[in-house]
N, C-alpha and C. Protein backbone atom coordinates (compact mmCIF):
# COMPACT_ATOMS: atom_id res chain seq x y z
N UNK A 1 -117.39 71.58 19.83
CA UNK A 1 -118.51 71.96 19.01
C UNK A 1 -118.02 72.92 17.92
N UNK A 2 -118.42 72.49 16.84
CA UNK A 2 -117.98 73.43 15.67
C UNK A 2 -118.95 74.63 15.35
N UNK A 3 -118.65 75.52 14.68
CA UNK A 3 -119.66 77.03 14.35
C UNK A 3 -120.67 76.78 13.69
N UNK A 4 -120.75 75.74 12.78
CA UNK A 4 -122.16 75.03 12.22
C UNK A 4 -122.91 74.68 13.00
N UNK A 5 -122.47 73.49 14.18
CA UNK A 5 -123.72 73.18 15.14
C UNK A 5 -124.22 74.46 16.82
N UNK A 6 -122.63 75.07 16.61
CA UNK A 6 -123.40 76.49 17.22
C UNK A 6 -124.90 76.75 16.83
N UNK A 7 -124.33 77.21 15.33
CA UNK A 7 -125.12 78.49 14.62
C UNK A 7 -126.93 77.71 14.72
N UNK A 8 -126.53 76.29 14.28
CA UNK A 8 -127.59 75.85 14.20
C UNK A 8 -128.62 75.97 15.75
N UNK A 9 -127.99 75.37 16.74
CA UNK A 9 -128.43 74.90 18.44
C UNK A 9 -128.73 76.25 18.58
N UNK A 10 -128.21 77.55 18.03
CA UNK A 10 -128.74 78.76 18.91
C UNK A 10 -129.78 78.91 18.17
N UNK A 11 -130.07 77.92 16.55
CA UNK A 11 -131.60 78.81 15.87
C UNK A 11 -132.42 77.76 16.28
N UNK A 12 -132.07 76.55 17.02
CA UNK A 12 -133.18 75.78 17.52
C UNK A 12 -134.41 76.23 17.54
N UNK A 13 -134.60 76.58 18.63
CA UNK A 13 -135.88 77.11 19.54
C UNK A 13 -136.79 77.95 18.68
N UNK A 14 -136.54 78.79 17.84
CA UNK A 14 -137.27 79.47 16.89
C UNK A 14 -136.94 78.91 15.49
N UNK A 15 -136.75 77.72 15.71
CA UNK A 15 -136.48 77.44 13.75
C UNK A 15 -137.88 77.15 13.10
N UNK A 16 -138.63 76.78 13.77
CA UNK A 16 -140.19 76.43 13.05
C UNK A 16 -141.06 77.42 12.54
N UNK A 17 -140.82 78.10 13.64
CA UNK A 17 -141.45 79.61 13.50
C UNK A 17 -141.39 80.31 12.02
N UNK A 18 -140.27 80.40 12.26
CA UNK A 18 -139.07 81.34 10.94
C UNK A 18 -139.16 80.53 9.79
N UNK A 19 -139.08 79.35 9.89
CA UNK A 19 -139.17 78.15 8.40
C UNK A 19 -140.13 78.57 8.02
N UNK A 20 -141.83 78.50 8.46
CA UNK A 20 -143.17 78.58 8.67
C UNK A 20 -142.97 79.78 7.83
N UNK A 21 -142.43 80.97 8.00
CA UNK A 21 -142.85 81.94 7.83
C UNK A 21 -142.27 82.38 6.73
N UNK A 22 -140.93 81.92 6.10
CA UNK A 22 -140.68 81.52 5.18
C UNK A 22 -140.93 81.14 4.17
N UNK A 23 -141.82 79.77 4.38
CA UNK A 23 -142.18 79.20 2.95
C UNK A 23 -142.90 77.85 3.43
N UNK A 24 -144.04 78.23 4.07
CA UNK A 24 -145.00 77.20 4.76
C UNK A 24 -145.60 76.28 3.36
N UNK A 25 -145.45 76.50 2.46
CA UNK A 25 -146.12 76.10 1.05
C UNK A 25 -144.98 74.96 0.48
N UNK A 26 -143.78 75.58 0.66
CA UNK A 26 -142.53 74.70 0.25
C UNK A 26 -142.80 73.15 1.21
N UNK A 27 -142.70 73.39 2.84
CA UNK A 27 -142.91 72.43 3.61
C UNK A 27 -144.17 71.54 3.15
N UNK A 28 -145.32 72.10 2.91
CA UNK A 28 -146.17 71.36 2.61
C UNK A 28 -145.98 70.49 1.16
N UNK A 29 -145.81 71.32 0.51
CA UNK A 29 -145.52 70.36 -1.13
C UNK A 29 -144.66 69.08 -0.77
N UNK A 30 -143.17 69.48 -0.09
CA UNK A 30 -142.72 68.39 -0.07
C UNK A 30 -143.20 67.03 0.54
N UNK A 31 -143.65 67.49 1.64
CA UNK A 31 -144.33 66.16 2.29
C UNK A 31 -145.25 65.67 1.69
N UNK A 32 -146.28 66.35 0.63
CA UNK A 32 -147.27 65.63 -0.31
C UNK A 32 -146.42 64.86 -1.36
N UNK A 33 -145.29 65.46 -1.53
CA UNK A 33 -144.73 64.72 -2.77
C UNK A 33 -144.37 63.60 -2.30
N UNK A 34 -143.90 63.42 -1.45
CA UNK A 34 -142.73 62.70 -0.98
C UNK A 34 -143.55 61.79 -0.23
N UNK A 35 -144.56 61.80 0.59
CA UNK A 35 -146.30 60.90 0.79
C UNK A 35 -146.35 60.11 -0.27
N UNK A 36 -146.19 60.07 -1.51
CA UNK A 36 -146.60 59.47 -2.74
C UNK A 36 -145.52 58.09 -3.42
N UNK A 37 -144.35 58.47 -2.39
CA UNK A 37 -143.35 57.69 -2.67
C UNK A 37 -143.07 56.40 -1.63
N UNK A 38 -143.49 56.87 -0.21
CA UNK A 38 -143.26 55.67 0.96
C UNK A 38 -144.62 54.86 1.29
N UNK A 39 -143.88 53.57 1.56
CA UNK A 39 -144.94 52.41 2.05
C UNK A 39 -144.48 52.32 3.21
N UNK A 40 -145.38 51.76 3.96
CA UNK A 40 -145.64 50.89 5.09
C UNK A 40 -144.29 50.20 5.89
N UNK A 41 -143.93 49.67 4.70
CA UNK A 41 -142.28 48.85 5.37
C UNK A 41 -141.53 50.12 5.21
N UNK A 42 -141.08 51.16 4.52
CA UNK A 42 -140.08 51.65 4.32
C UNK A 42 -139.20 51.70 6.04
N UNK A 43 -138.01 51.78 6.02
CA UNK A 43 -137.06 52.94 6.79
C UNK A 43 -136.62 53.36 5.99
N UNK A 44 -136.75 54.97 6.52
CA UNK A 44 -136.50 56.41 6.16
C UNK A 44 -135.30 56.66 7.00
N UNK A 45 -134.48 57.50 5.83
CA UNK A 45 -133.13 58.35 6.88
C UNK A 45 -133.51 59.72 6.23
N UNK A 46 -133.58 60.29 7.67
CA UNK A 46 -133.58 61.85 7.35
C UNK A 46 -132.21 62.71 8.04
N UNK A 47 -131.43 62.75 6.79
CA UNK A 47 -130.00 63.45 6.86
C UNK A 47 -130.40 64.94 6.96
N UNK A 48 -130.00 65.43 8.19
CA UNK A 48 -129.99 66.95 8.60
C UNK A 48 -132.16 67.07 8.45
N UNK A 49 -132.00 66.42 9.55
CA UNK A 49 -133.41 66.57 10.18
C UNK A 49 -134.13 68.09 10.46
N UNK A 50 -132.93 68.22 10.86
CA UNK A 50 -133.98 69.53 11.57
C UNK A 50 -134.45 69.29 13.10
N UNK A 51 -135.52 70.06 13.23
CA UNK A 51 -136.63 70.05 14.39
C UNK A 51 -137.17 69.26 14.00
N UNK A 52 -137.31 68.28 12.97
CA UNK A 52 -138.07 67.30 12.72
C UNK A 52 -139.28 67.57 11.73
N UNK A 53 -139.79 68.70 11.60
CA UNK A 53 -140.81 69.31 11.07
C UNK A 53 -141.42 68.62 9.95
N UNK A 54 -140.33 67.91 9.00
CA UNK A 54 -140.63 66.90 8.13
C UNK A 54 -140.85 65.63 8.24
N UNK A 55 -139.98 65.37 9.09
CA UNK A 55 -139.85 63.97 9.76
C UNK A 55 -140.90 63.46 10.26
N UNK A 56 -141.51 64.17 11.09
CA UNK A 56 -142.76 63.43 11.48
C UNK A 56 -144.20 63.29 10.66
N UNK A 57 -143.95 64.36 9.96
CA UNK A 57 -145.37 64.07 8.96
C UNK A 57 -145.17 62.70 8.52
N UNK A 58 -143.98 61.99 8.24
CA UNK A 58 -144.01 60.81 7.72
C UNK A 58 -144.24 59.41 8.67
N UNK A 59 -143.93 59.64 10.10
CA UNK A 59 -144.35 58.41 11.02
C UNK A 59 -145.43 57.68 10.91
N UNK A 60 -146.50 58.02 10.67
CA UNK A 60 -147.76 57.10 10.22
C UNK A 60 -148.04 56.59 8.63
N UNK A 61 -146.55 57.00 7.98
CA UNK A 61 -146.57 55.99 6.71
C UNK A 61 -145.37 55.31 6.14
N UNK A 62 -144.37 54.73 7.19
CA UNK A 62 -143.25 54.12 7.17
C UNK A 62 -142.78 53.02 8.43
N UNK A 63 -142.52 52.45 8.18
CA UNK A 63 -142.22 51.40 9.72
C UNK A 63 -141.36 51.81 10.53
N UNK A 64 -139.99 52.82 10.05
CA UNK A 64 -139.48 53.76 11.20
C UNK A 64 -138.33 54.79 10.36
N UNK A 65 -138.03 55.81 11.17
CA UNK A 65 -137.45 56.86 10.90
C UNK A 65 -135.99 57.02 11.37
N UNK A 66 -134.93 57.13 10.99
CA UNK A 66 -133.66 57.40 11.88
C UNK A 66 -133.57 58.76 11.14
N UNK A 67 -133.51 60.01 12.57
CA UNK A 67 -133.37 61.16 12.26
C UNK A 67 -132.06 61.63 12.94
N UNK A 68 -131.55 62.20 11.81
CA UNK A 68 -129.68 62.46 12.18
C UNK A 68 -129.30 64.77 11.52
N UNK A 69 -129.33 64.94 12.58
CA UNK A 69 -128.35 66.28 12.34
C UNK A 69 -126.86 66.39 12.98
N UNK A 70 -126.43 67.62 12.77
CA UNK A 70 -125.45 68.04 12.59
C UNK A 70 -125.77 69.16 14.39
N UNK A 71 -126.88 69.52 14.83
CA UNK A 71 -127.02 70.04 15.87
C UNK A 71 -127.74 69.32 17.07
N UNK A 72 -126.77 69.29 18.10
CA UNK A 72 -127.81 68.36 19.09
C UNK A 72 -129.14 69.83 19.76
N UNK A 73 -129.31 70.51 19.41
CA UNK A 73 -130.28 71.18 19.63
C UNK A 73 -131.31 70.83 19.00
N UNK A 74 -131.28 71.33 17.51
CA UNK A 74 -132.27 71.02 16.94
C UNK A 74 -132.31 69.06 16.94
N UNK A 75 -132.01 68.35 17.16
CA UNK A 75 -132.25 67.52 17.60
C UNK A 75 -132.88 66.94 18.99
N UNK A 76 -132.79 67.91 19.60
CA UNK A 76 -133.75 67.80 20.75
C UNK A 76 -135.18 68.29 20.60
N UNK A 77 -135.11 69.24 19.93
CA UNK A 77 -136.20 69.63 19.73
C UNK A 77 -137.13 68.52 19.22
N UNK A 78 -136.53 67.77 17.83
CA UNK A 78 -137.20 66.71 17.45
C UNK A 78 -137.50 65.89 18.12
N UNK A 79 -136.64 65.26 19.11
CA UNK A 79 -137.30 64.07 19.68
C UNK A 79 -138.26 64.55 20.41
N UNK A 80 -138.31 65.92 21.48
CA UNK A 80 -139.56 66.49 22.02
C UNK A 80 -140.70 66.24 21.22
N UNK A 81 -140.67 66.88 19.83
CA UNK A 81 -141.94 66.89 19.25
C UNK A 81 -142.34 65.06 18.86
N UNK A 82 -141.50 64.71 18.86
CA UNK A 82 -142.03 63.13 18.19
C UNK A 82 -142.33 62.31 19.27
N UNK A 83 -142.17 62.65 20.91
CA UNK A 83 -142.50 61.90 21.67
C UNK A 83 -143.96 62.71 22.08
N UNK A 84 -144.41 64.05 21.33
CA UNK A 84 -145.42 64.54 21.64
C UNK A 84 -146.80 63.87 20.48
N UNK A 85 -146.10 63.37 19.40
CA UNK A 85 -146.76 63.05 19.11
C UNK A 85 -147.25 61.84 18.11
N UNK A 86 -146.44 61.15 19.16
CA UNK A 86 -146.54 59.38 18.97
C UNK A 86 -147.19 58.76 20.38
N UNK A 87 -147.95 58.26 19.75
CA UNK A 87 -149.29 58.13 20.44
C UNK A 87 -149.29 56.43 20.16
N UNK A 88 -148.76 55.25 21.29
CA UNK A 88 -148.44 53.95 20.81
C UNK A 88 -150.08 53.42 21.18
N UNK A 89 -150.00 52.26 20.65
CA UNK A 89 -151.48 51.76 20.83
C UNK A 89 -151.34 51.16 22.04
């Protein structure tokens, strides 16, 4: 494991928090912007995902997502939240 996906896996657990608190306005703009650009068929790659925080706002307007980081932490985190809230018919 290299000092990047350290640094990252130890800010896992509180990265939402801290982003949030950061610049909750930034997160939101982008996903409105970026809402305006995907259809229905798209696949999406989200390079250096994160916790996902972005990633999932987009599941109910793309046909699927491959989400890829650099930390298997914060990558866990994501799939937690996206199996919390994918809801199959």
């Amino acid at each position: 494991m290299n000092k990047s996906e350290k640094f990252w896996n130890k800010l896992s657990g509180k990265y939402d928090t801290r982003a949030k608190k950061l610049g909750d306005h930034i997160y939101i703009e982008t996903v409105k912007i970026t809402k305006r650009h995907l259809h229905i068929n798209d696949i999406v790659l989200d390079y250096a995902c994160g916790t996902g925080i972005i990633t999932n706002e987009f599941s109910d307007n793309v046909k699927e997502i491959h989400a890829i980081d650099i930390s298997s932490g914060m990558i866990d985190v994501a799939k937690r939240k996206a199996s919390e809230t994918y809801n199959p018919i």
